[in-house]
C-alpha atoms as a PDB file:
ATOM      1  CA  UNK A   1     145.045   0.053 278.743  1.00  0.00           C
ATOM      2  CA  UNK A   2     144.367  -1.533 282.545  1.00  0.00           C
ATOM      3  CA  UNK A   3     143.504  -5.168 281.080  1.00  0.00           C
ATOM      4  CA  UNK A   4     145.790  -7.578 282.399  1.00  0.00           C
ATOM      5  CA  UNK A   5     144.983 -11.571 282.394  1.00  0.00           C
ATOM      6  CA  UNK A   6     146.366 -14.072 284.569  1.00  0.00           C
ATOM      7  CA  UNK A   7     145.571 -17.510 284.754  1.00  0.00           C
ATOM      8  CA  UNK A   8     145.155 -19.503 287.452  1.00  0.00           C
ATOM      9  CA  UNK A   9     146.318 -23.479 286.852  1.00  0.00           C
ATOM     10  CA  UNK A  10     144.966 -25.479 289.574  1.00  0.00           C
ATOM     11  CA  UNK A  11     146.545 -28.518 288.536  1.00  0.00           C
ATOM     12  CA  UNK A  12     146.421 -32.027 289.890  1.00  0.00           C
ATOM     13  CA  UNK A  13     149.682 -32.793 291.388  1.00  0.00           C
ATOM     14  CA  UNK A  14     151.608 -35.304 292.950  1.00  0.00           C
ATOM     15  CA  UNK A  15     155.171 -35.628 294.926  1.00  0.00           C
ATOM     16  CA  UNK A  16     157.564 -36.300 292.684  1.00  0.00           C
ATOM     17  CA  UNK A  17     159.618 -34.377 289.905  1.00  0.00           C
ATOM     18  CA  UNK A  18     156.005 -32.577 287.597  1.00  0.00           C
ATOM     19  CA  UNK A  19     158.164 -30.048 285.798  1.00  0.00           C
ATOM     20  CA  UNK A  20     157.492 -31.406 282.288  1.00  0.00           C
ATOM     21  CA  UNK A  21     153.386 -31.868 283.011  1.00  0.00           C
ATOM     22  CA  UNK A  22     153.349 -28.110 284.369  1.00  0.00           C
ATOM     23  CA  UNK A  23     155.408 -26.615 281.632  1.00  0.00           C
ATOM     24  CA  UNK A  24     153.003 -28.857 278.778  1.00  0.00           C
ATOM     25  CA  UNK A  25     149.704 -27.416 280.765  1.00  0.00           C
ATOM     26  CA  UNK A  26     151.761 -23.531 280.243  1.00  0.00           C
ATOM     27  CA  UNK A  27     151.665 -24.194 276.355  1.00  0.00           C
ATOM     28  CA  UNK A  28     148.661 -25.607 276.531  1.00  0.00           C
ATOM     29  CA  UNK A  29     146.972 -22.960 278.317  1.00  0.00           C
ATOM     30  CA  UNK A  30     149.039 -20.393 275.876  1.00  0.00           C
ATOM     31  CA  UNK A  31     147.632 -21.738 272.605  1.00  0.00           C
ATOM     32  CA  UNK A  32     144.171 -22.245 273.812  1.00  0.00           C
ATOM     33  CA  UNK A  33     144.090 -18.516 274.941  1.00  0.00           C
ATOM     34  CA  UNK A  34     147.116 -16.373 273.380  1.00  0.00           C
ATOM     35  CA  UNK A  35     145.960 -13.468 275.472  1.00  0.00           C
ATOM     36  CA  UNK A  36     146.649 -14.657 278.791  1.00  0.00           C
ATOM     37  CA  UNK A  37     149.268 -12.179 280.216  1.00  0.00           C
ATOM     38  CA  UNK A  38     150.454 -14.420 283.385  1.00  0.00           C
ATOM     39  CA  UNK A  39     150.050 -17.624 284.638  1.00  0.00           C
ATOM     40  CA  UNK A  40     150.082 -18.583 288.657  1.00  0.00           C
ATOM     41  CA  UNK A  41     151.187 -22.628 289.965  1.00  0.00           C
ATOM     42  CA  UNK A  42     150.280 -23.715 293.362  1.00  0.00           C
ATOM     43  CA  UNK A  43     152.628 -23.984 296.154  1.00  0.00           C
ATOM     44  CA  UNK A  44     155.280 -26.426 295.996  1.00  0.00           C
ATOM     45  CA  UNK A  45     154.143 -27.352 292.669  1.00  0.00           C
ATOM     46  CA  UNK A  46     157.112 -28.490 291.593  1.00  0.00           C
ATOM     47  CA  UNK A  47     158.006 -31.260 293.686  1.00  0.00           C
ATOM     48  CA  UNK A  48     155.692 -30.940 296.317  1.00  0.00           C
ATOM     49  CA  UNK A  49     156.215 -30.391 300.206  1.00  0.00           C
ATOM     50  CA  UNK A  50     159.336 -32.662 300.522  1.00  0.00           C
ATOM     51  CA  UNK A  51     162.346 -30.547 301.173  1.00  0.00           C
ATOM     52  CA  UNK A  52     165.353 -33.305 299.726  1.00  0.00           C
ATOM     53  CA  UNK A  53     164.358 -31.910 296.477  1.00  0.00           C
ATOM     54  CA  UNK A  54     165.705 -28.329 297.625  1.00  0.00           C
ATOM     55  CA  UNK A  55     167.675 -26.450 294.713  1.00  0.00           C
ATOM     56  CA  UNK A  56     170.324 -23.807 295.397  1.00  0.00           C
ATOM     57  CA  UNK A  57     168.836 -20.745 293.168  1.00  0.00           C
ATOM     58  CA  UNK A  58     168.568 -20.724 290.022  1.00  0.00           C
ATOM     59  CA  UNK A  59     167.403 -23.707 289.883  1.00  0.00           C
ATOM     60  CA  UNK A  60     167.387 -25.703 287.244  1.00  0.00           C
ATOM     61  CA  UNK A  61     163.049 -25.591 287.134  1.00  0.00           C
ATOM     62  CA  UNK A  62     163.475 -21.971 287.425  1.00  0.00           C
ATOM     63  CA  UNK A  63     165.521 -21.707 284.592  1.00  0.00           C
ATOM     64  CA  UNK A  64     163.318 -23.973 282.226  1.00  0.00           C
ATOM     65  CA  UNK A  65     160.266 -21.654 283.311  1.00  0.00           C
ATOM     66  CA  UNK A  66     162.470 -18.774 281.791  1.00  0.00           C
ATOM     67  CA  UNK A  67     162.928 -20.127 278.876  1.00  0.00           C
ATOM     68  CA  UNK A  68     158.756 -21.101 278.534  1.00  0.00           C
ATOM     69  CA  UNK A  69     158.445 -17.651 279.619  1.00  0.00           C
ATOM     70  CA  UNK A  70     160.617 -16.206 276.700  1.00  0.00           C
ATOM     71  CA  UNK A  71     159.278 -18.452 273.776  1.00  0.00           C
ATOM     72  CA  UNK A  72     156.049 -18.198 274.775  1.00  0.00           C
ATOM     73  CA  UNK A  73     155.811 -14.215 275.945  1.00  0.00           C
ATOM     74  CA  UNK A  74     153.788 -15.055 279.115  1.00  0.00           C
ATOM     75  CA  UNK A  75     154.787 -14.031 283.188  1.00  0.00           C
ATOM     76  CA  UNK A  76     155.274 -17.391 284.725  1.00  0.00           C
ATOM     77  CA  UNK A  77     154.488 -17.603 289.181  1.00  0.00           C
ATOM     78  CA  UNK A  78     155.462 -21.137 288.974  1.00  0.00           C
ATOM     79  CA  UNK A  79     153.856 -21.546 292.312  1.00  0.00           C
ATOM     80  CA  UNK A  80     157.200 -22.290 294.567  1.00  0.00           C
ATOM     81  CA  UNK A  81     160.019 -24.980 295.610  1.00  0.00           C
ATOM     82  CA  UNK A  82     162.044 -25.552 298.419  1.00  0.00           C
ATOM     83  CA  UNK A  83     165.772 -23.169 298.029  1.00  0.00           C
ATOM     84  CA  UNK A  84     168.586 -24.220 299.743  1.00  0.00           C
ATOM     85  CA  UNK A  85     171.023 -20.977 300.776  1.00  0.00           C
ATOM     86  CA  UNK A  86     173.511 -22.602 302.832  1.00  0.00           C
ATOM     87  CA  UNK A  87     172.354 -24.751 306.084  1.00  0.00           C
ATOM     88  CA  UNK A  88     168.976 -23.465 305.379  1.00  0.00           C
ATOM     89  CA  UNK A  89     165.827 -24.108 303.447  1.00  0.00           C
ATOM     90  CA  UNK A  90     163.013 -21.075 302.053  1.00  0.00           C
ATOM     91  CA  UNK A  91     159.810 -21.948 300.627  1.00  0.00           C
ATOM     92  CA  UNK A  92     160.584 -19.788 297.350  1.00  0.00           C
ATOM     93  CA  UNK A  93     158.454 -18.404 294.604  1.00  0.00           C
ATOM     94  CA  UNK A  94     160.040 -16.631 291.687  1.00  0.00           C
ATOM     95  CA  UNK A  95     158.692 -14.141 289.198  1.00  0.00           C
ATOM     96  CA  UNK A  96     159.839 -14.742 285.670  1.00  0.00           C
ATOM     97  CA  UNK A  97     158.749 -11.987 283.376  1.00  0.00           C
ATOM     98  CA  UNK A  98     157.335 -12.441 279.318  1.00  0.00           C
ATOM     99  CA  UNK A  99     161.075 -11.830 278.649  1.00  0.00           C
ATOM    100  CA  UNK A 100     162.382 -14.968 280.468  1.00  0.00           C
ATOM    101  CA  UNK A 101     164.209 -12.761 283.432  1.00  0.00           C
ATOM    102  CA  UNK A 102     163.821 -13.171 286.875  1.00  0.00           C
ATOM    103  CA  UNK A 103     162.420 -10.234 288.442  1.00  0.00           C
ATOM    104  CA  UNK A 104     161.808 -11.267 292.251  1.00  0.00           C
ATOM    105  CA  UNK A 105     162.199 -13.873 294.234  1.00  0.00           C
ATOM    106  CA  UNK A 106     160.090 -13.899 297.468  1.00  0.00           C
ATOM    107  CA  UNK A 107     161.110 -16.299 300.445  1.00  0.00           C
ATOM    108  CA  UNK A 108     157.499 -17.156 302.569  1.00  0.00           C
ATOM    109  CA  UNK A 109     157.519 -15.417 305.681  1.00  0.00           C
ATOM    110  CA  UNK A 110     155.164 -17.252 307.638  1.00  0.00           C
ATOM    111  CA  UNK A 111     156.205 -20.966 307.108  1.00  0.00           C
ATOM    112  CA  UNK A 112     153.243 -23.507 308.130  1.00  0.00           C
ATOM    113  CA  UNK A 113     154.314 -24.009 311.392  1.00  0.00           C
ATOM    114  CA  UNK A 114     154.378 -26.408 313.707  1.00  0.00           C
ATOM    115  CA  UNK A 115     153.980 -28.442 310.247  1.00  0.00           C
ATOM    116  CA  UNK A 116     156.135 -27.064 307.914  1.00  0.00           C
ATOM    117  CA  UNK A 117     159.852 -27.715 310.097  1.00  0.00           C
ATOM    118  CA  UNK A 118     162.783 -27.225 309.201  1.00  0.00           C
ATOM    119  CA  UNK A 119     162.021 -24.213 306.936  1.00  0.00           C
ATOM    120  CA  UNK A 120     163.461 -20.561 307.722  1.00  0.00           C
ATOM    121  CA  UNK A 121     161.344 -17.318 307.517  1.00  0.00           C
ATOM    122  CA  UNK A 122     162.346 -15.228 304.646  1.00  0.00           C
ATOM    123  CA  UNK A 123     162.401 -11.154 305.629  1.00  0.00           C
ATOM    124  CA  UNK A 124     161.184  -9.497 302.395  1.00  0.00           C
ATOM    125  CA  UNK A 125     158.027  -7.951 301.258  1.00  0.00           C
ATOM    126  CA  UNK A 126     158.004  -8.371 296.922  1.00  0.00           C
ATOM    127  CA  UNK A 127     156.017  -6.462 294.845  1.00  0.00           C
ATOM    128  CA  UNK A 128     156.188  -5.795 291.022  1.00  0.00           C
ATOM    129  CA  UNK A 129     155.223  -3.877 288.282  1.00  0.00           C
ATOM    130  CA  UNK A 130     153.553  -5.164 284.916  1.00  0.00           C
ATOM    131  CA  UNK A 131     152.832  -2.502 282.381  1.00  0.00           C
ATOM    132  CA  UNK A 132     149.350  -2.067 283.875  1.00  0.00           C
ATOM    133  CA  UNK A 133     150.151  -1.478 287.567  1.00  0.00           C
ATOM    134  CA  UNK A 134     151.675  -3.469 290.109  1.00  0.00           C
ATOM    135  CA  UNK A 135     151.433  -6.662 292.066  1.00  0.00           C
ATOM    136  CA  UNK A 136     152.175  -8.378 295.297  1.00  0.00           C
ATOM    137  CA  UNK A 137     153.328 -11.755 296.051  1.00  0.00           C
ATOM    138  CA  UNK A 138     153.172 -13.995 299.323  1.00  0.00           C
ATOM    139  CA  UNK A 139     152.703 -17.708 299.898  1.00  0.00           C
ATOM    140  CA  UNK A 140     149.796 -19.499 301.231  1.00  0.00           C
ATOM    141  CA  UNK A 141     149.839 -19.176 305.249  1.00  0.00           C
ATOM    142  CA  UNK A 142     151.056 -15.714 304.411  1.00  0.00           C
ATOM    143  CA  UNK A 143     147.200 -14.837 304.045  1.00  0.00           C
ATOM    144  CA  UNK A 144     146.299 -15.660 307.579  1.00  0.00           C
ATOM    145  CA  UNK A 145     148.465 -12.642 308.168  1.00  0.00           C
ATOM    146  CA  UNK A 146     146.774  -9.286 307.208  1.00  0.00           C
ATOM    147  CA  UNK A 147     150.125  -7.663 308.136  1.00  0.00           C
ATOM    148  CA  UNK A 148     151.759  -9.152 305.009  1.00  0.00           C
ATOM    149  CA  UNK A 149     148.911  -8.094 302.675  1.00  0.00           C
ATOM    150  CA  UNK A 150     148.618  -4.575 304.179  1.00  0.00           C
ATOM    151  CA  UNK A 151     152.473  -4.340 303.527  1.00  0.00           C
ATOM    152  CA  UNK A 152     152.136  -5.274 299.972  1.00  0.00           C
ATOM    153  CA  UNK A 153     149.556  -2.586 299.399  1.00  0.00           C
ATOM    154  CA  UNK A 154     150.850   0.170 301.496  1.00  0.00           C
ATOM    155  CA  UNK A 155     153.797  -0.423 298.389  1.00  0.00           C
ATOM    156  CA  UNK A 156     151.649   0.348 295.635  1.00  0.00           C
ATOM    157  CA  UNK A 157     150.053  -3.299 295.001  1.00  0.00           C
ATOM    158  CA  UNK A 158     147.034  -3.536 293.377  1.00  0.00           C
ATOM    159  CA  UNK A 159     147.135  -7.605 292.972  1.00  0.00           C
ATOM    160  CA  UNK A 160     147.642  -9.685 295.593  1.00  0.00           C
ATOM    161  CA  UNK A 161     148.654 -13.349 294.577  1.00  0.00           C
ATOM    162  CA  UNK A 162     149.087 -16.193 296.910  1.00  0.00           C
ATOM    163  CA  UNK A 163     150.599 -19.665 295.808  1.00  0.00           C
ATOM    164  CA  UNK A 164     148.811 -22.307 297.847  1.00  0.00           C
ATOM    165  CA  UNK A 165     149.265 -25.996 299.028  1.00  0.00           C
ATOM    166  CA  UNK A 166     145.955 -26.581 301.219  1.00  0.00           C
ATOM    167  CA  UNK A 167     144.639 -30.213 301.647  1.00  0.00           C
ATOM    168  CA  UNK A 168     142.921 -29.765 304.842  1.00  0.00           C
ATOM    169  CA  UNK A 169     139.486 -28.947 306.751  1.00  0.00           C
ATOM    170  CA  UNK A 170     140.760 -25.206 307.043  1.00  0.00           C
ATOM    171  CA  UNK A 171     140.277 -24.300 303.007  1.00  0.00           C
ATOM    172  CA  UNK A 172     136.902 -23.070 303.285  1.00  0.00           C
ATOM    173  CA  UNK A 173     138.269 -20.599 306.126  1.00  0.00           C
ATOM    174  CA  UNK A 174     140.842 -19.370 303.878  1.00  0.00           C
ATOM    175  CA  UNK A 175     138.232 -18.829 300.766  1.00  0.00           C
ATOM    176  CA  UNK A 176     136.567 -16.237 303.549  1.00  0.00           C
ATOM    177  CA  UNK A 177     139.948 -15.022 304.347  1.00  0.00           C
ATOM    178  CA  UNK A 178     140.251 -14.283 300.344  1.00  0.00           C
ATOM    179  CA  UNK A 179     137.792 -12.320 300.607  1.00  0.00           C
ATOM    180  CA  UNK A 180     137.865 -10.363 303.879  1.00  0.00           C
ATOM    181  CA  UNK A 181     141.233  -9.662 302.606  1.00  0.00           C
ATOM    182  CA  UNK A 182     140.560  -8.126 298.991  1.00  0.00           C
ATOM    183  CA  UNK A 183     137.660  -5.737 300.265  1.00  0.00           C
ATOM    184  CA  UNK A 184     140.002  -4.068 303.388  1.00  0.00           C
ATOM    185  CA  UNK A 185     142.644  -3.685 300.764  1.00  0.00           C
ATOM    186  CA  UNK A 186     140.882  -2.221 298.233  1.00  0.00           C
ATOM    187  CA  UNK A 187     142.404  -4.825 295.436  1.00  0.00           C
ATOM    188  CA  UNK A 188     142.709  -8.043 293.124  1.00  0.00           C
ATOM    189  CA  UNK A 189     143.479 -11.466 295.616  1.00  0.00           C
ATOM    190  CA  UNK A 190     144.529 -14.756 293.454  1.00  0.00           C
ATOM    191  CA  UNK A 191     144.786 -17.563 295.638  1.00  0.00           C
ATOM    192  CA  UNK A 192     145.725 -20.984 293.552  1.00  0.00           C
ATOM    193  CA  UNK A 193     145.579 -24.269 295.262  1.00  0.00           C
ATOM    194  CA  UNK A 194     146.837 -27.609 293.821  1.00  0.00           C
ATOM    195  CA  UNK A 195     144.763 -30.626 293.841  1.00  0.00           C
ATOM    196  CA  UNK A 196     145.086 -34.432 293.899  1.00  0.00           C
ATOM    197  CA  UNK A 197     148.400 -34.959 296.149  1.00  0.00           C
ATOM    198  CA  UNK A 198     149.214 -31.220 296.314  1.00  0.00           C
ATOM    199  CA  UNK A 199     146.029 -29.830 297.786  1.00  0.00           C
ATOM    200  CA  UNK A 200     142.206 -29.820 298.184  1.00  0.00           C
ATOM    201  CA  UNK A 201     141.583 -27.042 295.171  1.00  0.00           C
ATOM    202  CA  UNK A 202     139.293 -24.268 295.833  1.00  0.00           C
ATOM    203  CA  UNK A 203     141.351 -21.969 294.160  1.00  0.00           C
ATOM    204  CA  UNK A 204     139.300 -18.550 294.364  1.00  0.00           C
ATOM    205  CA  UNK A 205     139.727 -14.882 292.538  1.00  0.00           C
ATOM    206  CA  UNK A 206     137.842 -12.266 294.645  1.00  0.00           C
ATOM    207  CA  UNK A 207     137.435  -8.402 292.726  1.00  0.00           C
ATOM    208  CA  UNK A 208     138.471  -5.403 295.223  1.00  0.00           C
ATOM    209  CA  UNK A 209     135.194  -4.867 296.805  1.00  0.00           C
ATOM    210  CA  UNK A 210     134.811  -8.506 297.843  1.00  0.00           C
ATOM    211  CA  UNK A 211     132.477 -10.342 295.205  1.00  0.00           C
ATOM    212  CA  UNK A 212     134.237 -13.826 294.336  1.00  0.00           C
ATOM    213  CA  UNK A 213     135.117 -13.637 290.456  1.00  0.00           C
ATOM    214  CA  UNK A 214     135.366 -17.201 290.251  1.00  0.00           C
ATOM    215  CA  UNK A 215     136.072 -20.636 292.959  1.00  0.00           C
ATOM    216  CA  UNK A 216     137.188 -23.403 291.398  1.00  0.00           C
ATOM    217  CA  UNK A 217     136.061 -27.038 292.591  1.00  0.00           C
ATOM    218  CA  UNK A 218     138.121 -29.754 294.005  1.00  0.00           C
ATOM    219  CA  UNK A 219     139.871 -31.094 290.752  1.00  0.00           C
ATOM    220  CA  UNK A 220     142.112 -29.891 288.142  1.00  0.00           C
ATOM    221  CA  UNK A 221     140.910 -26.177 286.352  1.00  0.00           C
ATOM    222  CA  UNK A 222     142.780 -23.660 284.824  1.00  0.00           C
ATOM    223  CA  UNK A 223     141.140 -20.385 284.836  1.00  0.00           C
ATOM    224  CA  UNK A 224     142.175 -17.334 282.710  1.00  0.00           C
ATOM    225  CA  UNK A 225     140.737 -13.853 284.392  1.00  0.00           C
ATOM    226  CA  UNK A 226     141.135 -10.271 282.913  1.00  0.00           C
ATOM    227  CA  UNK A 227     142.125  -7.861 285.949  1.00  0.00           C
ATOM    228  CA  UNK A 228     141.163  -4.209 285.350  1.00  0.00           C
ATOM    229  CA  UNK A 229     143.511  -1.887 287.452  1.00  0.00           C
ATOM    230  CA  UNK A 230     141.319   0.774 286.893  1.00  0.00           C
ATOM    231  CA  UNK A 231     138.959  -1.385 289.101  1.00  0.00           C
ATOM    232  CA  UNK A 232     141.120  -1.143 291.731  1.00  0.00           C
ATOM    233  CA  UNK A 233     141.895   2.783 291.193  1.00  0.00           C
ATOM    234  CA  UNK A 234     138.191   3.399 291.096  1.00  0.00           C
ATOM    235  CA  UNK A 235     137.358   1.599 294.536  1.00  0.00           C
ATOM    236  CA  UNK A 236     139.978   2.938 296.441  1.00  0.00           C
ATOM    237  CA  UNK A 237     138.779   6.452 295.159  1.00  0.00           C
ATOM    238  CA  UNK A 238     135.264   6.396 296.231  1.00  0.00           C
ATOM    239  CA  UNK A 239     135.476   3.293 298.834  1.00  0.00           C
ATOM    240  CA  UNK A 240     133.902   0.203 298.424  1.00  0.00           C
ATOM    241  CA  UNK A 241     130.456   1.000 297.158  1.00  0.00           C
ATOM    242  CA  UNK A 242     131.148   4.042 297.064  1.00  0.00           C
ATOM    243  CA  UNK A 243     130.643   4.309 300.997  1.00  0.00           C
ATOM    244  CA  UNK A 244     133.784   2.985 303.328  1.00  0.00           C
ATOM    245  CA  UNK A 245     137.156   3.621 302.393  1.00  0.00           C
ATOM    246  CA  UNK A 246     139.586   1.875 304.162  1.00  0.00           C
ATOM    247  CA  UNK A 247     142.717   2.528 302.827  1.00  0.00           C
ATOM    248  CA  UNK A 248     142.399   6.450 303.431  1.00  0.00           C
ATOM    249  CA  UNK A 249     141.308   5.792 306.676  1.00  0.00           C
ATOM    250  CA  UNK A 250     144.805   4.103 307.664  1.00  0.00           C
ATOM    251  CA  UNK A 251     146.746   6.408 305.538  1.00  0.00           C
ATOM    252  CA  UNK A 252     145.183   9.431 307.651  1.00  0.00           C
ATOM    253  CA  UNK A 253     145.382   8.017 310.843  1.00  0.00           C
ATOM    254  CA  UNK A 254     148.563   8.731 313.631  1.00  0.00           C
ATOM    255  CA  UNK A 255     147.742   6.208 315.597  1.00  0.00           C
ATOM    256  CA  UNK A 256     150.629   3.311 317.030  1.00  0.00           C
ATOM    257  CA  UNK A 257     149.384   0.130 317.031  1.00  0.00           C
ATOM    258  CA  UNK A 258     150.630  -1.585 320.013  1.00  0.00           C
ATOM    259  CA  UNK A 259     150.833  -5.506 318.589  1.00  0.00           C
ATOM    260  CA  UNK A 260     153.502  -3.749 316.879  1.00  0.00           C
ATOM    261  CA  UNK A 261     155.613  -3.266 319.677  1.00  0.00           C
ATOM    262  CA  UNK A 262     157.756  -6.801 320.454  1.00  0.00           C
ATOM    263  CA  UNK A 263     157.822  -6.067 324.547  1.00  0.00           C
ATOM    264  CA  UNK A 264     154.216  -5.583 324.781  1.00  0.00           C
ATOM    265  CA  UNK A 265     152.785  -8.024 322.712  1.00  0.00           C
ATOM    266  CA  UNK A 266     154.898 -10.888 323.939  1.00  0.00           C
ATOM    267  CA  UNK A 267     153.461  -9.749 326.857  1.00  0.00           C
ATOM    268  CA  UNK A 268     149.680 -10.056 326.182  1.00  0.00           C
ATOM    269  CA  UNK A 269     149.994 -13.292 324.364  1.00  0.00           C
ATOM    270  CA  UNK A 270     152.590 -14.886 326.813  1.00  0.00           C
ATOM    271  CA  UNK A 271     150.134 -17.390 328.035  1.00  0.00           C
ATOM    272  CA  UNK A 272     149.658 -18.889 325.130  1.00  0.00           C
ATOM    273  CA  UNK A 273     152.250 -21.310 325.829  1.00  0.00           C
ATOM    274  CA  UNK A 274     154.894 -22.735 322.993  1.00  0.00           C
ATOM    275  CA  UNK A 275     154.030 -23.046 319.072  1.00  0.00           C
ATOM    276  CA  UNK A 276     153.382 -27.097 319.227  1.00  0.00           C
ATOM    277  CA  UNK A 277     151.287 -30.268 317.441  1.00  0.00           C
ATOM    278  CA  UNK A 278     148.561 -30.243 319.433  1.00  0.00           C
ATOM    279  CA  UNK A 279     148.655 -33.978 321.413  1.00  0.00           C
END
């Protein structure tokens, strides 16, 4: 089989301790449709974007979601909190299998920044496998990055999923950025939002050659999707439409891409001046 569901909870959120509300929604969402396989929270669900509520992992949310995830045999992304490791803070998501384990943990590499101070850049790509295929995690600004998905990929994902917390004018850009980014990838992209406090909604699932599955309004949804990995398998092996195939293309190619030198593309971009609020 290459069925896999996973189901987007779009919740409406607000700062403040909403562990019990998103862990009743889970067995909500479990009993109203037993065959979801996975479920995926918003960005700083937990507690929202307020880093005193930082946790030294496992946290103690984490290890209620393992426990849901056990009882009720369902992957839990519960979207991600603040971790404290030391002096510093990650924006963390974990990925709790249906066994109530803790597979991966993936720190957000591109913190929101100048906005989101005070939070430390986490150094590791984090992909897993389900019994279908396999699936990549970042964090919301982590999209604006195609070097982060095209990672993910290049290690076998087939999934991309991307916690979000998005309240601003820029949402619609990143619902084109969904897209743009599942048709050069060849695969699945998930991107939940919160709403009320916690975002502006808009969650969006876009299918490998770039037609949006579903986009969810501004206020609370919860949307189970079947993902076919076979889907995937069967784009990147004729190309989209059975015309351009992107992933190949890269694969075949010796080229050195220059951005990816430090020297020379501090160079280029030097006069951009410092990363600041604009005033």
């Amino acid at each position: 089989m290459s069925y896999f569901s996973i189901a987007g909870m779009q919740l409406t959120l607000s700062y403040g301790n909403n562990l019990l509300l998103i862990g009743d929604e889970i067995i909500k969402l479990k009993q109203r449709f037993p065959w979801v396989d996975m479920v995926v929270l918003s960005e700083l669900s937990l507690y929202g974007p307020e880093k005193k509520y930082a946790e030294v992992f496992p946290s103690e949310a984490e290890k209620y979601f393992c426990q849901l995830a056990k009882k009720y045999n369902i992957w839990i992304i519960p979207g991600s909190q603040y971790e404290q490791v030391g002096e510093q803070v990650f924006n963390t998501t974990s990925v709790i299998n249906n066994h109530g384990e803790v597979v991966e943990r993936y720190r957000k590499i591109y913190p929101f920044l100048p906005y989101e101070t005070g939070v430390s850049a986490g150094q590791n790509f984090v992909v897993f496998d389900v019994p279908q295929g396999r699936i990549g995690v970042a964090i919301c600004y982590d999209l604006w990055f195609p070097e982060i998905a095209r990672t993910m990929v290049c290690l076998g994902a087939e999934v991309l999923v991307y916690p979000t917390l998005t309240g601003t004018i820029d949402r619609k850009i990143e619902l084109t950025l969904a897209q743009a980014t599942a048709v050069m990838n060849q695969c699945y992209v998930l991107a939940v939002n919160g709403s009320g406090d916690c975002g502006n909604g808009q969650s969006i699932m876009v299918a490998p050659e770039g037609e949006v599955i579903y986009q969810a309004g501004e206020q609370q949804a919860v949307f189970p999707i079947e993902i076919d990995f076979s889907r995937v398998r069967r784009s990147r092996e004729r190309g989209v439409h059975g015309l351009g195939q992107p992933l190949k293309s890269f694969r075949d190619s010796n080229i050195s891409f220059p951005q990816y030198d430090k020297n020379k593309c501090s160079k280029g971009l030097a006069a951009l001046g410092t990363l600041t609020i604009p005033k």
